[in-house]
N, C-alpha and C. Protein backbone atom coordinates (compact mmCIF):
# COMPACT_ATOMS: atom_id res chain seq x y z
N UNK A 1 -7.99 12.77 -71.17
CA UNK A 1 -7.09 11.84 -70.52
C UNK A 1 -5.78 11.81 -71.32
N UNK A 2 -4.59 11.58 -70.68
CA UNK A 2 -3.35 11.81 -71.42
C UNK A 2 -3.24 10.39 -71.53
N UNK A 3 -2.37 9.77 -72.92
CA UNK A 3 -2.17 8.69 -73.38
C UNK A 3 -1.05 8.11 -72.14
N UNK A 4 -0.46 8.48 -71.13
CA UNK A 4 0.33 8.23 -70.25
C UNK A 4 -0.63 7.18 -69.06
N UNK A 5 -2.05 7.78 -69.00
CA UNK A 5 -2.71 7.29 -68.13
C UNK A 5 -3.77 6.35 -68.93
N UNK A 6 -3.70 6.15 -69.83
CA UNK A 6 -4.47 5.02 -70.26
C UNK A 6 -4.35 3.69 -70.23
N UNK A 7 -5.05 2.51 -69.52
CA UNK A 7 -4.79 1.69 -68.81
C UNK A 7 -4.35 0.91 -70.45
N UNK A 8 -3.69 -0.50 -70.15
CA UNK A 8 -3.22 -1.16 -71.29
C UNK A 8 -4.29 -1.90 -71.67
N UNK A 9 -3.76 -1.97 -73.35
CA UNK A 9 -5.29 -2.77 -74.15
C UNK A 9 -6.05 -2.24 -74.17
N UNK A 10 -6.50 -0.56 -74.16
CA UNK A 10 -7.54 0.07 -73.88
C UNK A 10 -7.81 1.02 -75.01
N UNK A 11 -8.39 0.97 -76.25
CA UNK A 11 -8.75 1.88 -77.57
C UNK A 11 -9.17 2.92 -77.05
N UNK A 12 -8.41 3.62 -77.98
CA UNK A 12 -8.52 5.34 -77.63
C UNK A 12 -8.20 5.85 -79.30
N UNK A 13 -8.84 7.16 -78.75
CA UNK A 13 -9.18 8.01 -80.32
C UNK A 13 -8.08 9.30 -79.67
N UNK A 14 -6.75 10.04 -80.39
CA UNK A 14 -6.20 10.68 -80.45
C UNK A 14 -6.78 12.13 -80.71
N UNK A 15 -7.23 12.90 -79.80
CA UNK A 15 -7.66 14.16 -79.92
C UNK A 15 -6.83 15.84 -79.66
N UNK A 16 -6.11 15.58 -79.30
CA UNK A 16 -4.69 16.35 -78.83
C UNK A 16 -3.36 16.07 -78.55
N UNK A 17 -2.48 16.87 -79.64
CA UNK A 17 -1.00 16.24 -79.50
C UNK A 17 -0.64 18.02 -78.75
N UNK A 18 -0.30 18.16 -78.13
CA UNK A 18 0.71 19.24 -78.06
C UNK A 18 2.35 19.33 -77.84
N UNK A 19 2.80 20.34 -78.54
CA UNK A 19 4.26 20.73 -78.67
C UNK A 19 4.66 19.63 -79.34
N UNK A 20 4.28 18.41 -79.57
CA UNK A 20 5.04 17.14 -80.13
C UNK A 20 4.85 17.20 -81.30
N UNK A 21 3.64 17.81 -81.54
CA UNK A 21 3.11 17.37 -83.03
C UNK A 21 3.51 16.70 -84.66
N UNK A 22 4.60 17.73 -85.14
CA UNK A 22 5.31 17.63 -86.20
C UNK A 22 6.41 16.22 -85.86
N UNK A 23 6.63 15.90 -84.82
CA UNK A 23 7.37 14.81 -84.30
C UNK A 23 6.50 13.55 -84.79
N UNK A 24 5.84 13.85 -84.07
CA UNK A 24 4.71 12.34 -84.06
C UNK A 24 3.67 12.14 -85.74
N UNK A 25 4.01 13.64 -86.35
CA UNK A 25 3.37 13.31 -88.11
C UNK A 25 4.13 12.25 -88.38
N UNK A 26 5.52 12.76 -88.45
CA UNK A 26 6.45 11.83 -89.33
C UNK A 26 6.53 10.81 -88.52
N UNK A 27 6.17 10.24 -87.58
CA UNK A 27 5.68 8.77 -86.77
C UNK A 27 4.45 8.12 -87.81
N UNK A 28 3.77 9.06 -88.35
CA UNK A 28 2.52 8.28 -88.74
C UNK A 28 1.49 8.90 -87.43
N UNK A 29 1.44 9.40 -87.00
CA UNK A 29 0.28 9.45 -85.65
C UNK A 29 -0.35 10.83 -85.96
N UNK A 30 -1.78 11.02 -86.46
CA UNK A 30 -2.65 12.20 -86.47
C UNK A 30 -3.57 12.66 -85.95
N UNK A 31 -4.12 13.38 -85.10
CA UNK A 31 -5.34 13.75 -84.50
C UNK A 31 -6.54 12.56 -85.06
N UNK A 32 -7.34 11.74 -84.33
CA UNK A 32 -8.41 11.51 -85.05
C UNK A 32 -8.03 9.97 -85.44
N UNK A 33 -6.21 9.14 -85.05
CA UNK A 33 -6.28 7.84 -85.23
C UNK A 33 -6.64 7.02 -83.69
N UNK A 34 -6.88 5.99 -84.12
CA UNK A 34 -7.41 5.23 -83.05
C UNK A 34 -5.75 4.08 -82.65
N UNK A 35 -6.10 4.44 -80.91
CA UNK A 35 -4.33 3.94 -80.34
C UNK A 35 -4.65 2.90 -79.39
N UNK A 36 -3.43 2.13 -79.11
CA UNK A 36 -4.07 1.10 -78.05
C UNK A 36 -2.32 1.30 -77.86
N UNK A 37 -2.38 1.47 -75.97
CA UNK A 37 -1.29 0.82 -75.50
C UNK A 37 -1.10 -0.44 -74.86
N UNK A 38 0.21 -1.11 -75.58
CA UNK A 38 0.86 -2.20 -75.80
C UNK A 38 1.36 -3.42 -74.58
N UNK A 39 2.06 -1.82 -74.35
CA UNK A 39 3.25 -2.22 -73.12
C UNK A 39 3.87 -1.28 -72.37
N UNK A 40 3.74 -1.24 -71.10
CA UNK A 40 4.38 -0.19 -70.34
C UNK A 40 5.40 -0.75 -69.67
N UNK A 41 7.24 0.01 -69.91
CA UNK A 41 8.14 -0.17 -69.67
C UNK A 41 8.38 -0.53 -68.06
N UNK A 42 9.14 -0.89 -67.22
CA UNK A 42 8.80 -0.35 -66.26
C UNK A 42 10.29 0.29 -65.89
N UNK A 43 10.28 1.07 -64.53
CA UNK A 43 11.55 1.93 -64.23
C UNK A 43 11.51 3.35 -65.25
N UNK A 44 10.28 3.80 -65.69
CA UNK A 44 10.21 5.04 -66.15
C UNK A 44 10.21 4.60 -67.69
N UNK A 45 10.29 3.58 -68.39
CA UNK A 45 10.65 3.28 -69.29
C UNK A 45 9.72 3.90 -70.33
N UNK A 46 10.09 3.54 -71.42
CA UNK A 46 8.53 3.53 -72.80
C UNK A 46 7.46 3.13 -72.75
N UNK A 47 6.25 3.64 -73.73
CA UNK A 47 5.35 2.82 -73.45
C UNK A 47 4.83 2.42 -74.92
N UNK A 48 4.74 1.29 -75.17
CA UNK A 48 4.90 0.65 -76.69
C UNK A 48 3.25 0.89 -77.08
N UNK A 49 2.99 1.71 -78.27
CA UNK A 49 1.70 2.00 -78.37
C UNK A 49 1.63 1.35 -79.92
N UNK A 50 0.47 1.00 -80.42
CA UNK A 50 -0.17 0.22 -81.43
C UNK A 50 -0.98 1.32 -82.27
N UNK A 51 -0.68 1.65 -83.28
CA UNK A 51 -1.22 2.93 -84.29
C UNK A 51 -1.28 2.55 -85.24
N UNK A 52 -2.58 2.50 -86.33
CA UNK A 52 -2.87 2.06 -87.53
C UNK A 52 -1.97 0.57 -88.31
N UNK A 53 -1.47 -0.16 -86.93
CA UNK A 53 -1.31 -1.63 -87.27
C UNK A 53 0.59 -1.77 -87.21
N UNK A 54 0.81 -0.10 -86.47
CA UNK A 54 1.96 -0.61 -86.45
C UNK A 54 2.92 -0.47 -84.81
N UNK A 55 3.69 -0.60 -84.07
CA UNK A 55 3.90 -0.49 -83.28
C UNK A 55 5.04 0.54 -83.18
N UNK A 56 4.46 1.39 -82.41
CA UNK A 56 5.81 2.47 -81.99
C UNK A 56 6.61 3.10 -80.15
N UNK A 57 7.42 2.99 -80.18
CA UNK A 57 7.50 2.99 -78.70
C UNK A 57 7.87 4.67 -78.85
N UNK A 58 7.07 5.37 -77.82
CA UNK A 58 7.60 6.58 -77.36
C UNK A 58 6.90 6.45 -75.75
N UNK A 59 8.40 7.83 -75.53
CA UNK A 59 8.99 7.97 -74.28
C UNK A 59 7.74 8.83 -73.36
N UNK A 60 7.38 8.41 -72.13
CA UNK A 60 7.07 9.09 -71.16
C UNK A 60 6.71 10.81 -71.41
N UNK A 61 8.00 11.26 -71.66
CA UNK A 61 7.75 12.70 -72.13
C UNK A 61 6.63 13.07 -73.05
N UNK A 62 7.14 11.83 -73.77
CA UNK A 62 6.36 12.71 -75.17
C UNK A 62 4.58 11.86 -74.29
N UNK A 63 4.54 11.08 -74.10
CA UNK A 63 3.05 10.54 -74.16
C UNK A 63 2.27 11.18 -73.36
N UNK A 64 3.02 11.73 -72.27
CA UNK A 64 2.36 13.18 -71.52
C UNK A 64 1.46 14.13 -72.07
N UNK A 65 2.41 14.34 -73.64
CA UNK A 65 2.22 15.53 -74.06
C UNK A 65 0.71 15.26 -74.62
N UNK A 66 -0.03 13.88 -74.77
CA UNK A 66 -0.93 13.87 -75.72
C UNK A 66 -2.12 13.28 -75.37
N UNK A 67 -2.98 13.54 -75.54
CA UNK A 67 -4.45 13.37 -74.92
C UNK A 67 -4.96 12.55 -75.91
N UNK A 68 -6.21 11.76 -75.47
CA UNK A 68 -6.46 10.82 -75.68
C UNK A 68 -7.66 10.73 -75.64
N UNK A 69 -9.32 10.21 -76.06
CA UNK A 69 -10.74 9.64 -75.61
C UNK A 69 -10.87 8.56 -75.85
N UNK A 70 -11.73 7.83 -74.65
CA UNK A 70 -11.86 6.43 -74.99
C UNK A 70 -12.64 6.15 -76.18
N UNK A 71 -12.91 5.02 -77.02
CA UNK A 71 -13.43 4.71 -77.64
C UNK A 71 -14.64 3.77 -77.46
């Protein structure tokens, strides 16, 4: 499941980043952390995701790029 389609408030374990990867290290975000989304923008907007206690907003594009399992 891509982190784009994960309903909100919903723990998920990060199992695939693609093409983003080296982007989202220096975010703090690694294969294998556990994510919860926050807040979904609306009008295409961000979607504010919750990662090891801290909050980071990335864009549509990128959250596409990255897969996700429930927890």
């Amino acid at each position: 499941m891509r982190l784009l389609d994960l309903p909100l408030n919903t723990h998920a374990r990060l199992v695939s980043i693609d093409e983003v990867r080296a982007k989202l290290n220096q975010y703090g975000l690694y294969i294998g952390d556990e994510v919860r989304v926050v807040r979904v923008a609306p009008l295409g907007g961000p979607l504010l995701v919750e990662v090891n206690g801290r909050e980071i907003a990335l864009g549509r594009a990128v959250a596409e790029k990255i897969f996700v399992e429930l927890t």
